[in-house]
Each structure stands twice: as structure tokens, then as C-alpha cells.
Protein backbone atom coordinates (compact mmCIF):
# COMPACT_ATOMS: atom_id res chain seq x y z
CA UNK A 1 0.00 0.00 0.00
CA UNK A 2 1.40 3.41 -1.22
CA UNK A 3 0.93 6.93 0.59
CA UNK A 4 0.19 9.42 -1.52
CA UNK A 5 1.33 12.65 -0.57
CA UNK A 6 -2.71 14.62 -0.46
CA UNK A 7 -3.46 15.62 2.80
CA UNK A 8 -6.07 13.35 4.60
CA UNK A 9 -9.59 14.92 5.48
CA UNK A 10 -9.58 16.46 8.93
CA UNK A 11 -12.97 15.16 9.68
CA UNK A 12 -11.14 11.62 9.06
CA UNK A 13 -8.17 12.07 10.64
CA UNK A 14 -9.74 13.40 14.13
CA UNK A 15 -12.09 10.46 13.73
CA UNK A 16 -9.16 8.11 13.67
CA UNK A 17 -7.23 9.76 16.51
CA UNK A 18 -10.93 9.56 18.37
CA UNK A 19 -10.27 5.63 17.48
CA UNK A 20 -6.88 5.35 19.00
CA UNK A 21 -7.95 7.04 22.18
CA UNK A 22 -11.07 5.11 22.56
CA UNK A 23 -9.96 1.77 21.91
CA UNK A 24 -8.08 2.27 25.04
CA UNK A 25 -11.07 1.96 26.86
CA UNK A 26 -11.85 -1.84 25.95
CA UNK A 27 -8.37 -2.60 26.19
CA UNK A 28 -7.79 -1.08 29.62
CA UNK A 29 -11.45 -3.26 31.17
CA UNK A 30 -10.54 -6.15 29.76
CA UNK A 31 -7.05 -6.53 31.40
CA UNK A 32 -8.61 -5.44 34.37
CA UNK A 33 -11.46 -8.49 33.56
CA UNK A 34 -8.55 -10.60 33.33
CA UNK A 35 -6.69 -9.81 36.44
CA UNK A 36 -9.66 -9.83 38.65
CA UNK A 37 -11.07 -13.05 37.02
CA UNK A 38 -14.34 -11.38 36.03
CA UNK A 39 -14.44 -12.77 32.43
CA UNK A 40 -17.60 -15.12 33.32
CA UNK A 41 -19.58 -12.74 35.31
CA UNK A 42 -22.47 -12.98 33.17
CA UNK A 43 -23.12 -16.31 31.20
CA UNK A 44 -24.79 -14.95 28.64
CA UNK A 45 -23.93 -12.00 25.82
CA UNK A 46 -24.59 -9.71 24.44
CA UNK A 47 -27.24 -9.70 26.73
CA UNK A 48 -26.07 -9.06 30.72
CA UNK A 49 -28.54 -11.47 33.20
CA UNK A 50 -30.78 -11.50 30.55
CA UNK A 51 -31.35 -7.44 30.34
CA UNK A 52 -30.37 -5.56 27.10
CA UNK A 53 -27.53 -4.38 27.43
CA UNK A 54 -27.64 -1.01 26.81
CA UNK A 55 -30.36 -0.63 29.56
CA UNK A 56 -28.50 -3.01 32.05
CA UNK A 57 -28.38 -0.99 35.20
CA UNK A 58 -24.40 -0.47 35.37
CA UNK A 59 -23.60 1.50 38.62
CA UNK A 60 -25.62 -0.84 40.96
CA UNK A 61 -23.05 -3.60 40.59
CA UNK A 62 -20.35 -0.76 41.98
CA UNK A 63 -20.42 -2.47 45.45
CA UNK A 64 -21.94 -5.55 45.88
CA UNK A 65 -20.77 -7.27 42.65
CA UNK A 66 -17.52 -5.22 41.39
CA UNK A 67 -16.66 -8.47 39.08
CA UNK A 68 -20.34 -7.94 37.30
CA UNK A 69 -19.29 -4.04 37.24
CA UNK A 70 -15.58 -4.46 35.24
CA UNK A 71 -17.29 -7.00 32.94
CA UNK A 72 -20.03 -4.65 32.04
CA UNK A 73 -18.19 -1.74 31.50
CA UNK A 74 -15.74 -3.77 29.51
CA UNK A 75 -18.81 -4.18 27.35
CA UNK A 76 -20.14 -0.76 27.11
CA UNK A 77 -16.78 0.29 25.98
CA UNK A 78 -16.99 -2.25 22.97
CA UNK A 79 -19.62 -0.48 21.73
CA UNK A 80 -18.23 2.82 21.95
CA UNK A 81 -15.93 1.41 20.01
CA UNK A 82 -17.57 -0.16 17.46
CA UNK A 83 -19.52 3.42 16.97
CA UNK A 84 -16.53 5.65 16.52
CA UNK A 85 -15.45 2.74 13.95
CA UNK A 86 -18.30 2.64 12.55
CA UNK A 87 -18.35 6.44 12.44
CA UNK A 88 -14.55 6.20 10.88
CA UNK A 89 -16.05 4.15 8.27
CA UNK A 90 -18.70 5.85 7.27
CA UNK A 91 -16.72 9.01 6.72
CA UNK A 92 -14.00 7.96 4.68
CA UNK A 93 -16.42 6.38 2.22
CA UNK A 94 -17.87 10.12 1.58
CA UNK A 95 -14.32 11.85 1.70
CA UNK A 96 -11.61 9.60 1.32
CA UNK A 97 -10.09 7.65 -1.25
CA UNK A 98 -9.45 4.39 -1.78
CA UNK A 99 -6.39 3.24 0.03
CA UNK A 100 -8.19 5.20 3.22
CA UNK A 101 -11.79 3.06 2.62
CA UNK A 102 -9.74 0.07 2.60
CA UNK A 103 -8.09 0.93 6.28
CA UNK A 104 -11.34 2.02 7.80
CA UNK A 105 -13.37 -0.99 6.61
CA UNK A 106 -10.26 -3.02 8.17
CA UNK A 107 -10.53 -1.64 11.32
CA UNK A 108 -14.27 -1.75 11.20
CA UNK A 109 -14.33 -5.22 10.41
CA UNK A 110 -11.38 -5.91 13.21
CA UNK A 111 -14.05 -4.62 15.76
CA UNK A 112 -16.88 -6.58 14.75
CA UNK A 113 -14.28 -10.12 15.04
CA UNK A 114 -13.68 -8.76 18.08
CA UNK A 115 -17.01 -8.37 19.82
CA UNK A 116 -17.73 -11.86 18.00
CA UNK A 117 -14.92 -13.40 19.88
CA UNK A 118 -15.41 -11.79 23.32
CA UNK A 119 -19.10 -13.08 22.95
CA UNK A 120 -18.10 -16.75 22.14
CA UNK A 121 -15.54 -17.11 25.40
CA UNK A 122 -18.88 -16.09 27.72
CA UNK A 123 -21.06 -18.45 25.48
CA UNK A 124 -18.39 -21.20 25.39
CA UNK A 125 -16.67 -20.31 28.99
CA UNK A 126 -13.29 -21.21 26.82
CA UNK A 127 -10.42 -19.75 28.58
CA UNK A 128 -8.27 -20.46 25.18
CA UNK A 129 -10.90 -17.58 23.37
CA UNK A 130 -10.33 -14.76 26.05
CA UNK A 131 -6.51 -15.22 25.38
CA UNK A 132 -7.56 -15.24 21.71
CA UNK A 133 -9.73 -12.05 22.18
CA UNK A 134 -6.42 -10.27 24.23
CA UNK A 135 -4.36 -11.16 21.23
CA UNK A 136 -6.59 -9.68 18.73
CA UNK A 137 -6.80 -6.64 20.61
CA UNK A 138 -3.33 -5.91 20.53
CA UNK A 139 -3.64 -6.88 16.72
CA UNK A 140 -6.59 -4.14 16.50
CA UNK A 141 -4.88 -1.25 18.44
CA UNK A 142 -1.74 -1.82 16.51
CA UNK A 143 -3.65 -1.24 13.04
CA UNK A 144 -5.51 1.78 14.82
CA UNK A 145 -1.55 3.39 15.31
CA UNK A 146 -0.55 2.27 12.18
CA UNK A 147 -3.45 4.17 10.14
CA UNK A 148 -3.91 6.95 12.14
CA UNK A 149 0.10 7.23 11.72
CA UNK A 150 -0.72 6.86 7.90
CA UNK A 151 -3.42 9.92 8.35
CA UNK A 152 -0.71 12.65 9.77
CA UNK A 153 0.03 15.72 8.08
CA UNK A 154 3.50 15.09 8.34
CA UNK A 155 3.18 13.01 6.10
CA UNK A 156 4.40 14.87 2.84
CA UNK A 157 7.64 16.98 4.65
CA UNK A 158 8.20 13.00 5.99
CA UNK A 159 8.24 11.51 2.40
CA UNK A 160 11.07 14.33 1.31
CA UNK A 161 13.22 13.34 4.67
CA UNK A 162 16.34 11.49 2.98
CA UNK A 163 17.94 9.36 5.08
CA UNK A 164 21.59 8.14 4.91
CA UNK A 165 22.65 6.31 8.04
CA UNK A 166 20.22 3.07 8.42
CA UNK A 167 21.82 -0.25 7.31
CA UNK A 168 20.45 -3.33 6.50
CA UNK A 169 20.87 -4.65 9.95
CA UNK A 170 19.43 -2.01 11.71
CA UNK A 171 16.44 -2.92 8.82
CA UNK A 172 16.81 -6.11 10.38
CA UNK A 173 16.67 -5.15 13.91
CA UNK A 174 13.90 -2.71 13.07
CA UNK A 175 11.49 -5.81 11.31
CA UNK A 176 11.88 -8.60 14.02
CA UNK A 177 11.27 -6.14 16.86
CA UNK A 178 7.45 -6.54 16.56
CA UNK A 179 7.88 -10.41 16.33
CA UNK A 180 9.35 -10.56 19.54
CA UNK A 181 7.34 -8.87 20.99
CA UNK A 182 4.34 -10.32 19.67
CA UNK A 183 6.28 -13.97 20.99
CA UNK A 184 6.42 -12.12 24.63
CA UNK A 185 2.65 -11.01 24.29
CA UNK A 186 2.02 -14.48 23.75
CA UNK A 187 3.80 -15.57 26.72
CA UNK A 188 2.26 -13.11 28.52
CA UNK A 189 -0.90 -14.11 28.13
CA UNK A 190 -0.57 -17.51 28.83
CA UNK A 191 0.81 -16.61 32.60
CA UNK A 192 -2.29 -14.04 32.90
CA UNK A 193 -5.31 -16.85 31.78
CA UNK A 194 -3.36 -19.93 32.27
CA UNK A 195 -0.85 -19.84 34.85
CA UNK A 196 1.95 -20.87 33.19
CA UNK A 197 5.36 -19.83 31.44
CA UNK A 198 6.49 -17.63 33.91
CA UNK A 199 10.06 -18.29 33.81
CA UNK A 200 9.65 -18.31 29.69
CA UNK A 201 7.78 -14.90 30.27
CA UNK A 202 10.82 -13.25 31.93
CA UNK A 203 13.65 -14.37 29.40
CA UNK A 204 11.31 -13.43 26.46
CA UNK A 205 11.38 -9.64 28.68
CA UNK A 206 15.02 -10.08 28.21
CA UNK A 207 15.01 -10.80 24.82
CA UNK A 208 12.22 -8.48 23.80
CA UNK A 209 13.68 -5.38 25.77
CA UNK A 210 17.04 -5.87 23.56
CA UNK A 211 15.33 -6.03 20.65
CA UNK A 212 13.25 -3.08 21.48
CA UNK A 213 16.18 -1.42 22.52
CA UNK A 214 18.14 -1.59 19.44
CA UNK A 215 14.94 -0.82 17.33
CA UNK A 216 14.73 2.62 19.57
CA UNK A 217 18.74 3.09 19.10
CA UNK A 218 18.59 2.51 15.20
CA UNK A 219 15.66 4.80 14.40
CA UNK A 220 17.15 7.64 16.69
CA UNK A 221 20.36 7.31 14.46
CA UNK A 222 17.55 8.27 11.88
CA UNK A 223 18.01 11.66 9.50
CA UNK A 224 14.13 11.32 9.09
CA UNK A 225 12.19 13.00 11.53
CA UNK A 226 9.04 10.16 11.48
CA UNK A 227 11.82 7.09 12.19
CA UNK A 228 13.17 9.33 15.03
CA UNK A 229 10.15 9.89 16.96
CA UNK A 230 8.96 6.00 16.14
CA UNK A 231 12.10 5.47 18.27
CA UNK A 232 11.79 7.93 21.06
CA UNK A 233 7.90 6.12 21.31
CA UNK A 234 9.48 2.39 21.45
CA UNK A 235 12.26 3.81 23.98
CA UNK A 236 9.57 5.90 26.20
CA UNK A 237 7.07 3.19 26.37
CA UNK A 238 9.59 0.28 26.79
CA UNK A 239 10.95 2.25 29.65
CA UNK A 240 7.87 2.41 31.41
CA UNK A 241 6.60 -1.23 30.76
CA UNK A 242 9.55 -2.39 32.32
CA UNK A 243 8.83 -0.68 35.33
CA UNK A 244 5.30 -1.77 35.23
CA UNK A 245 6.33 -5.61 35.08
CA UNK A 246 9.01 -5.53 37.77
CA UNK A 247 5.51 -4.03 39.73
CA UNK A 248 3.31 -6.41 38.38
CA UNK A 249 5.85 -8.94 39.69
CA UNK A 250 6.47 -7.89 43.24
CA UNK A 251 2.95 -7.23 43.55
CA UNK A 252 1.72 -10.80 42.14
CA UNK A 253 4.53 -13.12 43.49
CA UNK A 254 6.37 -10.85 46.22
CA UNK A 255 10.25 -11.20 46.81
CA UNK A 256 10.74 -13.90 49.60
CA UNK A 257 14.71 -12.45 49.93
CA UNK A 258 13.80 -9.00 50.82
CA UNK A 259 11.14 -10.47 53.07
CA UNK A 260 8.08 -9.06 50.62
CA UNK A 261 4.61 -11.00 50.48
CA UNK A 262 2.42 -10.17 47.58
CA UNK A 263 -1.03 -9.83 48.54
CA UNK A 264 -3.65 -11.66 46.61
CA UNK A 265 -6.32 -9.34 45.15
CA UNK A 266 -4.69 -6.23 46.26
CA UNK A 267 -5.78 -2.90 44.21
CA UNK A 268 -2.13 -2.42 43.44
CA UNK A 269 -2.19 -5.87 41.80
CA UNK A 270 -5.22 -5.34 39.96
CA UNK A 271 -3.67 -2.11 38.88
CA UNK A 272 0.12 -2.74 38.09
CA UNK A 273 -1.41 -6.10 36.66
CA UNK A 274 -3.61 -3.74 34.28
CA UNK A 275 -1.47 -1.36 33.12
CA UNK A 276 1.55 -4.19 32.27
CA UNK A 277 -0.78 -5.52 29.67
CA UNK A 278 -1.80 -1.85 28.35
CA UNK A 279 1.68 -1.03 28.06
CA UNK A 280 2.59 -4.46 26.37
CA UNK A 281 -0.32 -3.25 23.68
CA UNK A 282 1.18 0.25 23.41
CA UNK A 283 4.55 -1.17 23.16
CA UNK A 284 3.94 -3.34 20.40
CA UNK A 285 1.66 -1.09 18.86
CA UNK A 286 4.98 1.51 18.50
CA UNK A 287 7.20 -0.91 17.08
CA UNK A 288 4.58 -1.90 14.45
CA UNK A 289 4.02 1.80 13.59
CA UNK A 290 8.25 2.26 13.50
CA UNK A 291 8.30 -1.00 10.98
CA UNK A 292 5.36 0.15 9.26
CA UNK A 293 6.75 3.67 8.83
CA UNK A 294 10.18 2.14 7.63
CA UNK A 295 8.89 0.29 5.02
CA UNK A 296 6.88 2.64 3.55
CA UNK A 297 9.46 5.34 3.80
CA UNK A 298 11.75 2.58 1.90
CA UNK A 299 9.30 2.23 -0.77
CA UNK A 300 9.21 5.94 -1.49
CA UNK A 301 12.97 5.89 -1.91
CA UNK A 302 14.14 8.05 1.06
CA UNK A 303 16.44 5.56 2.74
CA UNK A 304 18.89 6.06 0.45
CA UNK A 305 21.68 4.82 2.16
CA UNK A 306 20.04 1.09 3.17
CA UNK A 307 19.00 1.15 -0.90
CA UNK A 308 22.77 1.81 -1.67
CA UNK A 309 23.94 -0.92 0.31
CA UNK A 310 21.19 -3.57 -0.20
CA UNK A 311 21.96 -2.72 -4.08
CA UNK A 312 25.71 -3.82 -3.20
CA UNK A 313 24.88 -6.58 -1.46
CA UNK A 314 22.88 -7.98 -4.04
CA UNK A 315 25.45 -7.42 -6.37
CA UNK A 316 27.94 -9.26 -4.24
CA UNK A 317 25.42 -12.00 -4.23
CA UNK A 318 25.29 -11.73 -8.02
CA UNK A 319 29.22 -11.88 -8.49
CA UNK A 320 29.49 -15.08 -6.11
């Protein structure tokens, strides 16, 4: 997919930063859901205790049934969601082009699998689906960055931004940084709803933090000003979801040498717990906007100096 240098409609570009902002909501109640356990509060969907949904009465769940009150809210914000998509949708089929159609009906389409998967774990009570449905999200919010990214103004002083410095390993550094972390998502998740691979979890946070690391590293070495700031966004956010996990940590399984005891069901669990698996979303939803953003930039022919040498290489390859 090409970027053509025409500015985007504002309506549709403040329609998909309204998407980016607001699919935090779902993402934020559902890892709370998961770490208080409150995925099966209602058995049935999209209908809560058998009320519509829309007319469920919310707030008096506050105090005597918190669990019922996450789970419901998680809910709501699905469909606040799936409006502003909608919404999204709807607008760049009047103003936009094609390329832009094709994005919003992707995301649109990304929300409806979404509610259809988050419907079948209550239906089947499959713990293997509400992984599934955390997986996808982080799949969704990613392609939310990535087209919003795609929507900037920047866009057309971006595309004249030559760049000279990035080689073909920091291209290589730069692609398999999402894969890793999408491998330590995956790990993650299967400690939150199974129990299991923590000790796998904490090397893949080795692993993943060095890739993210050099990612951040090679597109601050950037002369573009986009591949720069995709890197200060992987370094910020990596830097704060490390923090969050040695929290999440302490808080869930305590540190026996310093004499700390982790308290079950603590709000600073629930919290720390929370915000780990927001971060890991925002985390891997900046290194798929800095891959995204080097490819295209590749295509338009301003990294001029990983063209020069990846010509060389190939005619090394050629010669042998």
C-alpha cells in the first residue's frame, strides 16, 4: 500500500485519533477483567442477566458485585468502540479515497471479530478464546496506530526526509522487533489466563527489551524525523513497561529475599497487573508503527543509504 502525498480529510483524521484514544477503553477493562477473574460474570452476551444491554443498570453492581461491574463496563466500551469505527467508516467512504476506505473498513471489520470473539468465550466459557480475544486486541490497536500514523500531516515533509545512516541490519533489527514482541505477548498471556510460562515470560522480557532497545537506538540514528520519533515512542514506552512488570511482579509473586509478600487481590495488583498488559499493547503497537513507517518510507525511496547498500549486497550475491 502506497501513501500518496494529499493531505487526509480532517474530519477523518480526528475520527481516527478519536479511534486510538477510545480503543483504550476496551483494552484497559478487559485486562482489568482478566486480572480480577471477572471474564464469566455474566453467562450470557450480548445480553447481561438476561437485560439488554444497553439498559443493564451499570452502577448498581459498583459495590456488591464489582466483578459484574468491570465486565459490564468492559462491554459498554466495545460499543463505543464499534460506533466511533463505525463512524470512521462511514466518513472515509464520503471523503476519502481508496487506500483510506480500505483501512477504515479493516478496522471496522477488526471490531466486529472482536465483539464476535469476546461473545463466544462467555457463550463457550473457553479460557483459550479470552486469550484469543487479548491477542486480537493488541492486533486491532496496533492497526488503529498504524493508520492513524498513515493519516498525519507530516506526512508529505516525511516523504522528502532522505535518510543516509540506516543499514540493513538495523532494517533487520527494526522488522523482528514486533515479532518478539508479539512472541512475549504471547507468553504473557498464557501466565495471565493460564498460569503458566512464567520463567519463559521473563527471558522473552530479556530478549524483547534488547530487541526493542536496538529498534529505539537505530531509528534515533535516523536523519528522518518520522523514524526518530517511532524510536523515542518504542524507547519511552519500553521504559515504562519495564517498570510496570518488575511491579506487576512484586505485587503478584512478592520477593521472599527481601522479606516481601504479595497480597492476593490487592488494588495495586489489579492495577500494576492492568497497566503491564496496556503497556505491552502500546509497546507493540509503536514498534509496528516504527516498521510500518520504515517500510513505507523505503518504498518511497528516502532511505537512500540502506537502498545503496542492499543494491551492493545484491550485487555481491550476483558476483558469487
Amino acid at each position: 500500500m502506497s501513501v500518496p502525498h494529499e493531505t487526509i480529510h480532517p474530519t477523518v483524521r480526528k475520527l481516527a485519533t478519536a479511534t486510538c484514544v477510545v480503543a483504550l477503553l476496551p483494552i484497559s477493562m478487559g485486562a482489568l477483567v482478566t486480572t480480577l477473574g471477572a471474564g464469566m460474570a455474566f453467562a450470557d452476551w450480548p445480553s447481561s442477566d438476561g437485560q439488554n444491554m444497553l439498559l443493564y443498570p451499570w452502577f448498581r453492581d459498583f459495590a456488591d458485585h464489582p466483578e459484574k461491574f468491570v465486565e459490564h463496563g468492559h462491554r459498554l466500551a466495545g460499543v463505543i468502540i464499534g460506533l466511533v469505527s463505525m463512524a470512521l467508516f462511514t466518513a472515509a467512504l464520503v471523503l476519502e479515497r481508496n487506500w483510506v476506505k480500505t483501512c477504515a473498513a479493516m478496522i471496522l471489520v477488526s471490531v466486529v471479530v472482536q465483539g464476535a470473539i469476546g461473545g463466544a468465550r462467555v457463550l463457550l466459557d473457553q479460557r483459550v478464546l479470552a486469550m484469543t480475544h487479548s491477542l486480537t486486541g493488541g492486533a486491532f490497536f496496533s492497526l488503529c496506530v498504524v493508520f492513524r500514523l498513515l493519516c498525519s500531516k507530516g506526512w508529505p515533509r516525511w516523504n522528502q526526509q532522505p535518510d543516509r545512516r540506516l543499514t540493513p541490519l538495523a532494517a533487520a533489527i527494526v522488522a523482528i522487533t514486533p515479532v518478539a514482541l508479539v512472541a512475549q505477548y504471547f507468553l504473557g498471556s498464557l501466565l495471565r489466563h493460564f498460569h503458566m510460562m512464567l520463567d519463559e515470560h521473563l527471558i522473552g522480557a530479556a530478549v524483547a527489551s534488547l530487541c526493542g532497545c536496538s529498534a529505539a537506538v537505530c531509528l534515533l540514528r535516523s536523519e528522518n524525523t518520522l523514524l526518530r520519533r517511532c524510536g523515542l515512542a518504542i524507547a519511552s514506552v519500553l521504559m515504562l513497561q519495564l517498570m510496570l512488570g518488575a511491579g506487576a511482579y512484586l505485587t503478584r509473586f512478592g520477593l521472599p529475599l527481601i522479606g516481601f509478600v504479595a497480597t492476593m487481590g490487592s488494588a495495586s495488583q489489579a492495577v500494576l497487573c492492568s497497566l503491564h498488559t496496556v503497556f505491552g499493547m502500546l509497546l507493540l503497537a509503536s514498534s509496528v508503527a516504527g516498521t510500518a513507517s520504515f517500510v513505507v518510507l523505503y518504498r518511497a525511496g528516502m532511505l537512500r543509504g540502506l537502498r545503496i547498500e542492499m543494491s551492493a549486497l545484491s550485487d555481491r550475491g550476483t558476483a558469487l
